[in-house]
N, C-alpha and C. Protein backbone atom coordinates (compact mmCIF):
# COMPACT_ATOMS: atom_id res chain seq x y z
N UNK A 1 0.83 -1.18 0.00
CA UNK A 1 0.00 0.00 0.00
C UNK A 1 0.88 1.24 0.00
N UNK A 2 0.61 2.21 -1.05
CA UNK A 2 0.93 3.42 -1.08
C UNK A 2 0.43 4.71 -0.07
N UNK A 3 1.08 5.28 0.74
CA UNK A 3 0.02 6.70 1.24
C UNK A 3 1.20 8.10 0.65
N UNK A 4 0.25 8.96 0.63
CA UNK A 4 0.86 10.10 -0.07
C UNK A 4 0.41 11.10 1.30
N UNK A 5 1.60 11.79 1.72
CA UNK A 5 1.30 13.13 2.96
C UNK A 5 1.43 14.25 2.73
N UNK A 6 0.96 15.08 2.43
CA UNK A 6 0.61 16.47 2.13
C UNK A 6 0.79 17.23 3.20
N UNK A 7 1.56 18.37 3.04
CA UNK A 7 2.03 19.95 4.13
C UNK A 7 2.01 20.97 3.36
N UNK A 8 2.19 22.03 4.57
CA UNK A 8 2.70 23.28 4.00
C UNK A 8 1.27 24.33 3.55
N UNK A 9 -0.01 23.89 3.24
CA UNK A 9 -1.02 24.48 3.36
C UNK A 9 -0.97 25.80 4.19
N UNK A 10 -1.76 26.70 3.80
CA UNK A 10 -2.02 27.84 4.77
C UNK A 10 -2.60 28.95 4.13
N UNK A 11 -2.99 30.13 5.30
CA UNK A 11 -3.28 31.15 4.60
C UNK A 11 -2.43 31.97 4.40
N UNK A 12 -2.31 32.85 3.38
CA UNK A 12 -1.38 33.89 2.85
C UNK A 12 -1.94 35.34 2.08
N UNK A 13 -1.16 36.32 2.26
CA UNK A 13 -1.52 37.14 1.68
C UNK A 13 -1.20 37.31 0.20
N UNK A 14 -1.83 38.42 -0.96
CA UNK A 14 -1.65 38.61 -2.04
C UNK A 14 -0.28 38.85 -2.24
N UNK A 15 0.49 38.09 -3.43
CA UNK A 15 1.88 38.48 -3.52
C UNK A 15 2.45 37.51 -2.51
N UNK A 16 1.89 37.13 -1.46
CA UNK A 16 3.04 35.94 -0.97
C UNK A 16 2.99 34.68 -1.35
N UNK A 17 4.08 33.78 -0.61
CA UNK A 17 4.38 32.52 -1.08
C UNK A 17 4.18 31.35 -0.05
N UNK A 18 4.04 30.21 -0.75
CA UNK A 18 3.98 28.67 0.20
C UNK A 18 4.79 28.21 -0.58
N UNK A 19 5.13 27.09 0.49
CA UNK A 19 5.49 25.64 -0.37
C UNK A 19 5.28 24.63 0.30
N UNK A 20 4.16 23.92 -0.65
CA UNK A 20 3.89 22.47 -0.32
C UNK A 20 4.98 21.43 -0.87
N UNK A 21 4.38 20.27 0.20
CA UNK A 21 5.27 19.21 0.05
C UNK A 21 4.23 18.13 -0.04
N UNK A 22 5.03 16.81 -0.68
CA UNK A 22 3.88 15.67 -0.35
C UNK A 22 4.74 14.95 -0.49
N UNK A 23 4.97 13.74 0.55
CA UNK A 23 5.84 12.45 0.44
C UNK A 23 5.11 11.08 0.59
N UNK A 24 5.44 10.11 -0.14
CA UNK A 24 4.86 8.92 -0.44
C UNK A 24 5.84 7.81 0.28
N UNK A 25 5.26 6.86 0.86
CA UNK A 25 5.99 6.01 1.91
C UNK A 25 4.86 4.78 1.35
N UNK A 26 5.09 3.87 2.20
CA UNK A 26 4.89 2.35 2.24
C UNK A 26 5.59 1.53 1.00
N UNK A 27 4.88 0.73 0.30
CA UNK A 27 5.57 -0.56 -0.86
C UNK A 27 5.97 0.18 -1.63
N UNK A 28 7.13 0.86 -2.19
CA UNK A 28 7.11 1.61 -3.06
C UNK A 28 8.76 0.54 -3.96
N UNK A 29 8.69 0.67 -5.24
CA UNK A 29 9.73 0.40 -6.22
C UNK A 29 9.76 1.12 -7.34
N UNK A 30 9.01 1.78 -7.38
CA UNK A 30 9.39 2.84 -8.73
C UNK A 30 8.56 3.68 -8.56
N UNK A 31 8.52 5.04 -8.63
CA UNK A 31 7.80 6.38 -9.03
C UNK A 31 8.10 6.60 -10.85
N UNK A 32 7.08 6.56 -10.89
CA UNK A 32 6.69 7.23 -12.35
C UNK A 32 6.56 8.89 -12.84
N UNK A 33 5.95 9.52 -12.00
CA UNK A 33 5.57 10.49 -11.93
C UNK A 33 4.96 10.79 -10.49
N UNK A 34 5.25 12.37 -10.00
CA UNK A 34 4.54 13.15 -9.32
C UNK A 34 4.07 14.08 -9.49
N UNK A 35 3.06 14.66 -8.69
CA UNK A 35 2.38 16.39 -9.11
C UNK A 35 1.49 16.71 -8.08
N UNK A 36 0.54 17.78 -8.74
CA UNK A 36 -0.40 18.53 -8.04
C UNK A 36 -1.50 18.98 -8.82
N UNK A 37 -3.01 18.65 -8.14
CA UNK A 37 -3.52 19.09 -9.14
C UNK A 37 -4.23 20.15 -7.94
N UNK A 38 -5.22 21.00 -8.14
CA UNK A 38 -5.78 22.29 -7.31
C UNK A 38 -7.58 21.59 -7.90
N UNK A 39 -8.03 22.12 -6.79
CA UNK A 39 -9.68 22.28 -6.54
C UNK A 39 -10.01 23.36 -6.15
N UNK A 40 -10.62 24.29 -6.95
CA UNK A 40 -11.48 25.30 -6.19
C UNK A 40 -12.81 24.93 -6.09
N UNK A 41 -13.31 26.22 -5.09
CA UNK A 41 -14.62 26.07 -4.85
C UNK A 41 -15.36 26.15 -6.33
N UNK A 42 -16.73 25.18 -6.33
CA UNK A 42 -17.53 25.07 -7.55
C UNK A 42 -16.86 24.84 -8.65
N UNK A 43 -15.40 24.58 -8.74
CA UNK A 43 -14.47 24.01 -9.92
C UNK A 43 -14.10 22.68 -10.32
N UNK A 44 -13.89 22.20 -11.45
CA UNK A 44 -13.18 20.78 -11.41
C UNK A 44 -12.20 20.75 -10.88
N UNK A 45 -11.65 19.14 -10.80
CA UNK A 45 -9.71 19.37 -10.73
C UNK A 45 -9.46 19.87 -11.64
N UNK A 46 -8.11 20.47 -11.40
CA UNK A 46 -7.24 20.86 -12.44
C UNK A 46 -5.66 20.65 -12.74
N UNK A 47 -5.13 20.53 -13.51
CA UNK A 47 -3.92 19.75 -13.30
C UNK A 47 -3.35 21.23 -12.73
N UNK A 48 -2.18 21.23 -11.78
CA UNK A 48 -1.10 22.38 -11.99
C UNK A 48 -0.03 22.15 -12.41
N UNK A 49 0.66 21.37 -12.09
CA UNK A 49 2.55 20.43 -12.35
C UNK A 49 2.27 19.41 -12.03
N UNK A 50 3.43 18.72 -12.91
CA UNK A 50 3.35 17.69 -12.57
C UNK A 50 5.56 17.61 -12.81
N UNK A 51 6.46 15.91 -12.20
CA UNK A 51 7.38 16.20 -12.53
C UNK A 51 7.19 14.32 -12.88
N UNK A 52 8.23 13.98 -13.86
CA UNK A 52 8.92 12.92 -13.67
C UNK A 52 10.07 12.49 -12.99
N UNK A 53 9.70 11.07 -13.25
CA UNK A 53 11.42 10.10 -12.00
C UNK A 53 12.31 10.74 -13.27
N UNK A 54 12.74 10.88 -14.08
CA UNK A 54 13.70 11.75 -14.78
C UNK A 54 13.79 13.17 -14.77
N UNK A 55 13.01 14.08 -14.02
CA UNK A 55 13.22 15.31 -13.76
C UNK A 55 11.69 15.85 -14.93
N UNK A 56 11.75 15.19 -15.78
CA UNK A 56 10.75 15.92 -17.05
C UNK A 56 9.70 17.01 -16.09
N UNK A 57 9.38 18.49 -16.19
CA UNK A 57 8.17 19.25 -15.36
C UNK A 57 7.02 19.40 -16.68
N UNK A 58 5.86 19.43 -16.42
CA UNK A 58 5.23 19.77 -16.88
C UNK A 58 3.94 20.59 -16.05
N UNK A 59 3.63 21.98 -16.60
CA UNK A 59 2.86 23.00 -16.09
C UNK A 59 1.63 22.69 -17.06
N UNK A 60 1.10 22.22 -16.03
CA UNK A 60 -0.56 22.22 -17.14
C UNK A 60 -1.08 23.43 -16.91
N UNK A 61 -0.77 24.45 -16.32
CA UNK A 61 -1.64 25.07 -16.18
C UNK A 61 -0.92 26.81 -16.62
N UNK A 62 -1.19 27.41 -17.63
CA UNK A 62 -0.45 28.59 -17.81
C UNK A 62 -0.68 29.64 -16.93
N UNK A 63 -1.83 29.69 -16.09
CA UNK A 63 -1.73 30.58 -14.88
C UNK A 63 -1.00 30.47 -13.95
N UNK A 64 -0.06 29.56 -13.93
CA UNK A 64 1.01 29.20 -13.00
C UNK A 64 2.17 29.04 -13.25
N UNK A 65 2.40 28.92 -14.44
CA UNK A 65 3.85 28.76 -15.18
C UNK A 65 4.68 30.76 -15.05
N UNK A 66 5.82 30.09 -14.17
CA UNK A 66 6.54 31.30 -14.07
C UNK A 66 6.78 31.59 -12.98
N UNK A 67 5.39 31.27 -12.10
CA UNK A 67 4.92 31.84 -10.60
C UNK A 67 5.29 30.67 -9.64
N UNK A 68 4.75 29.44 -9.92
CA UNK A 68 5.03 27.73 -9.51
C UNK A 68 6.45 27.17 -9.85
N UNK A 69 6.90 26.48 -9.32
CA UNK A 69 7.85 26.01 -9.55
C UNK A 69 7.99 24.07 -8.32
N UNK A 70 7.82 23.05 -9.49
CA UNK A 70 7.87 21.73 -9.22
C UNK A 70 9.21 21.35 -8.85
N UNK A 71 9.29 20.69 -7.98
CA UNK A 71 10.96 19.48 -7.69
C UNK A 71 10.68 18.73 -6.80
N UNK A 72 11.74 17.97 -7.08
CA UNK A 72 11.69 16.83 -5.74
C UNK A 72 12.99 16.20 -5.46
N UNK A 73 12.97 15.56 -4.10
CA UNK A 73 14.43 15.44 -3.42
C UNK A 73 14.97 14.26 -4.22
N UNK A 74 16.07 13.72 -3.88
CA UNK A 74 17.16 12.76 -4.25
C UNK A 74 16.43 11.70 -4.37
N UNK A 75 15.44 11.45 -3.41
CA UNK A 75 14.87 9.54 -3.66
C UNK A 75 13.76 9.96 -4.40
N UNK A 76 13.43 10.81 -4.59
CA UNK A 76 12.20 10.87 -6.00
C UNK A 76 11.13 10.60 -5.17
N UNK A 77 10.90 10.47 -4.04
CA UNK A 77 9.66 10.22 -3.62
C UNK A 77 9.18 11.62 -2.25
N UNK A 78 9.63 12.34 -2.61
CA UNK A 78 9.08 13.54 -2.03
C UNK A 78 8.65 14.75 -2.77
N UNK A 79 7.74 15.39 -3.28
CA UNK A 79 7.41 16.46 -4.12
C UNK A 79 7.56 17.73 -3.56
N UNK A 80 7.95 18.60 -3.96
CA UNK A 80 7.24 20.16 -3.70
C UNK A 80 7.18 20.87 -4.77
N UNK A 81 6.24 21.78 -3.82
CA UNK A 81 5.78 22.71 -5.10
C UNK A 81 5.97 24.19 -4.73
N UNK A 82 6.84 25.07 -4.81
CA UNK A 82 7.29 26.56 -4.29
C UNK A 82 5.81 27.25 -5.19
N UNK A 83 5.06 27.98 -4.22
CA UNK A 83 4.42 29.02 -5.32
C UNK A 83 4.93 30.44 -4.35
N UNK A 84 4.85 31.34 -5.80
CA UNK A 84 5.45 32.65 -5.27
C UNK A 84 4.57 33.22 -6.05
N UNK A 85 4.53 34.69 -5.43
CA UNK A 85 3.45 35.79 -6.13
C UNK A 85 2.16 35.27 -6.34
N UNK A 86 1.62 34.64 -5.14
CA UNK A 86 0.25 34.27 -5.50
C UNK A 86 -0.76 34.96 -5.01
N UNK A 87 -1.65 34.58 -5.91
CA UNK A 87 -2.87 35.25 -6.32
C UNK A 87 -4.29 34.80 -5.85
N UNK A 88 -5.62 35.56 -5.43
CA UNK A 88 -6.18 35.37 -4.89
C UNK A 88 -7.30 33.84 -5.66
N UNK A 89 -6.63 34.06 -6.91
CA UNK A 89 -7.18 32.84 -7.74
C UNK A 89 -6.48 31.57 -7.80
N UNK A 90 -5.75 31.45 -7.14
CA UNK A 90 -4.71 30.22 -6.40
C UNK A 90 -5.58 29.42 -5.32
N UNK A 91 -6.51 30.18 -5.06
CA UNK A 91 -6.94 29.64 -3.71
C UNK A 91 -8.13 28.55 -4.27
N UNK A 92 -7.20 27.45 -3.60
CA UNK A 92 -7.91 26.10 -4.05
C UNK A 92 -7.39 24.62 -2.49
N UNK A 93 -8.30 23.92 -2.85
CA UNK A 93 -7.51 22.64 -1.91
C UNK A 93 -6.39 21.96 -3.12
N UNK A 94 -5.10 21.74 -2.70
CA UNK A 94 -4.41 21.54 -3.35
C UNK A 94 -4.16 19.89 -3.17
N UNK A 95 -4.10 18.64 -4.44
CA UNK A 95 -3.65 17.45 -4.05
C UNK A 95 -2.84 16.97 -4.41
N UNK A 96 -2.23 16.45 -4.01
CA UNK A 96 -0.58 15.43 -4.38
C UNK A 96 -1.03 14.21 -5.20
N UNK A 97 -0.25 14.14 -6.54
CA UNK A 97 -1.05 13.09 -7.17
C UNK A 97 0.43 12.20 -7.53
N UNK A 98 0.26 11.10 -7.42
CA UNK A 98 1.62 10.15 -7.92
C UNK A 98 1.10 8.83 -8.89
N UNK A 99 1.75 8.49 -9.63
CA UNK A 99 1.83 7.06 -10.59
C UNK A 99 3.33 6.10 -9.84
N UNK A 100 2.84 5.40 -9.28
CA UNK A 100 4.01 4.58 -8.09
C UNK A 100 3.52 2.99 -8.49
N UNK A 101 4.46 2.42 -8.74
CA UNK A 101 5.01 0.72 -9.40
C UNK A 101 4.58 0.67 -10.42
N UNK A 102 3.63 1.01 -10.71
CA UNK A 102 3.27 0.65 -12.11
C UNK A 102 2.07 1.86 -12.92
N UNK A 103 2.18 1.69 -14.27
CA UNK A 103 1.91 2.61 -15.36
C UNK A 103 0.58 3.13 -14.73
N UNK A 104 -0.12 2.30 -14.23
CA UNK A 104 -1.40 2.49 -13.79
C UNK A 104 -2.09 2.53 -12.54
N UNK A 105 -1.25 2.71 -11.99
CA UNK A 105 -1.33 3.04 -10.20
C UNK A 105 -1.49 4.28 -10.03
N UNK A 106 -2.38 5.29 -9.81
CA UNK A 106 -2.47 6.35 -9.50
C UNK A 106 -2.70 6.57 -7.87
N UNK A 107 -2.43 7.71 -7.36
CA UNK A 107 -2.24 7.49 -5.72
C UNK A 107 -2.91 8.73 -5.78
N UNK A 108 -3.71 9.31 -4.53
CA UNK A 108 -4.34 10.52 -4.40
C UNK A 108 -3.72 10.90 -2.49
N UNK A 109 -2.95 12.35 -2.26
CA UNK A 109 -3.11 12.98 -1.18
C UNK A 109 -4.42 13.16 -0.84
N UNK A 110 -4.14 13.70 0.61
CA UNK A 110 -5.80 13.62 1.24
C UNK A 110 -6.18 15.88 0.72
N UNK A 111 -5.30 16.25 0.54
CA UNK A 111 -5.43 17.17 0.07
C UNK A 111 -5.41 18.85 1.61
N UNK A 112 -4.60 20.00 1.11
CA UNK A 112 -4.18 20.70 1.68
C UNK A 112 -4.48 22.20 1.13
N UNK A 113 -5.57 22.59 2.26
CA UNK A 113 -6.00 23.76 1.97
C UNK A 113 -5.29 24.93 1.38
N UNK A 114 -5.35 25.59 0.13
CA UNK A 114 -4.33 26.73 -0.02
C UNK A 114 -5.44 28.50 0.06
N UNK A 115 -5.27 29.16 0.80
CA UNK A 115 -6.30 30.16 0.85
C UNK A 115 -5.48 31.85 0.29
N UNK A 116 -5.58 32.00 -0.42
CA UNK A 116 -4.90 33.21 -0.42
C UNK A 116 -5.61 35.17 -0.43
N UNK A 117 -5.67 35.22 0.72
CA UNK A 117 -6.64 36.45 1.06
C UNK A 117 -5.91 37.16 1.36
N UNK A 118 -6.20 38.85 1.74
CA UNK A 118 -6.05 39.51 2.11
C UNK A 118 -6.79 40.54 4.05
């Protein structure tokens, strides 16, 4: 069994920054991919980043590209996600999403409030 742990949530003001983290523990032998996708209120998911076990980033989302910034530590099984200069349209529950042993294993965080007010 896979679990994925999500931090770093909070409230913030306009123009400031977080950084979440999410680390994946139990049976693990290969990471495929990690990321994040955001929920707002009355919204779908939405992808934001995502990274590969080879470094590959991908920004699904162009309201975030520039501002976001994806990585992860040495064993590949810890994510973060730096956001800077954020915006009151950031404010979403944010979730940690991973593909772990195999092509088709998707893993879901329990998900981490991001609020950005003034």
């Amino acid at each position: 069994q896979v679990q994925l742990v999500e931090s770093g949530g909070g409230l913030v003001q306009p123009g400031g920054s977080l950084r979440l983290s999410c680390a994946a523990s139990g049976s693990i032998f290969n990471v495929y991919l990690m990321g994040w996708y955001r929920q707002a209120p009355g919204k779908e998911r939405e992808l934001v980043s995502t990274i590969t076990n080879n470094g590959r980033t991908n920004y699904g989302n162009s309201a975030v590209e520039g501002r976001f910034t994806i990585s992860t530590d040495n064993t590949k099984r810890t994510v973060h996600l730096q956001m800077n200069n954020l915006e009151p349209e950031d404010t979403a529950v944010y979730y940690c999403y991973a593909v772990i042993n195999w092509q088709d294993s998707e893993y879901w965080g329990q998900g981490t409030q991001v609020t950005v007010s003034s």
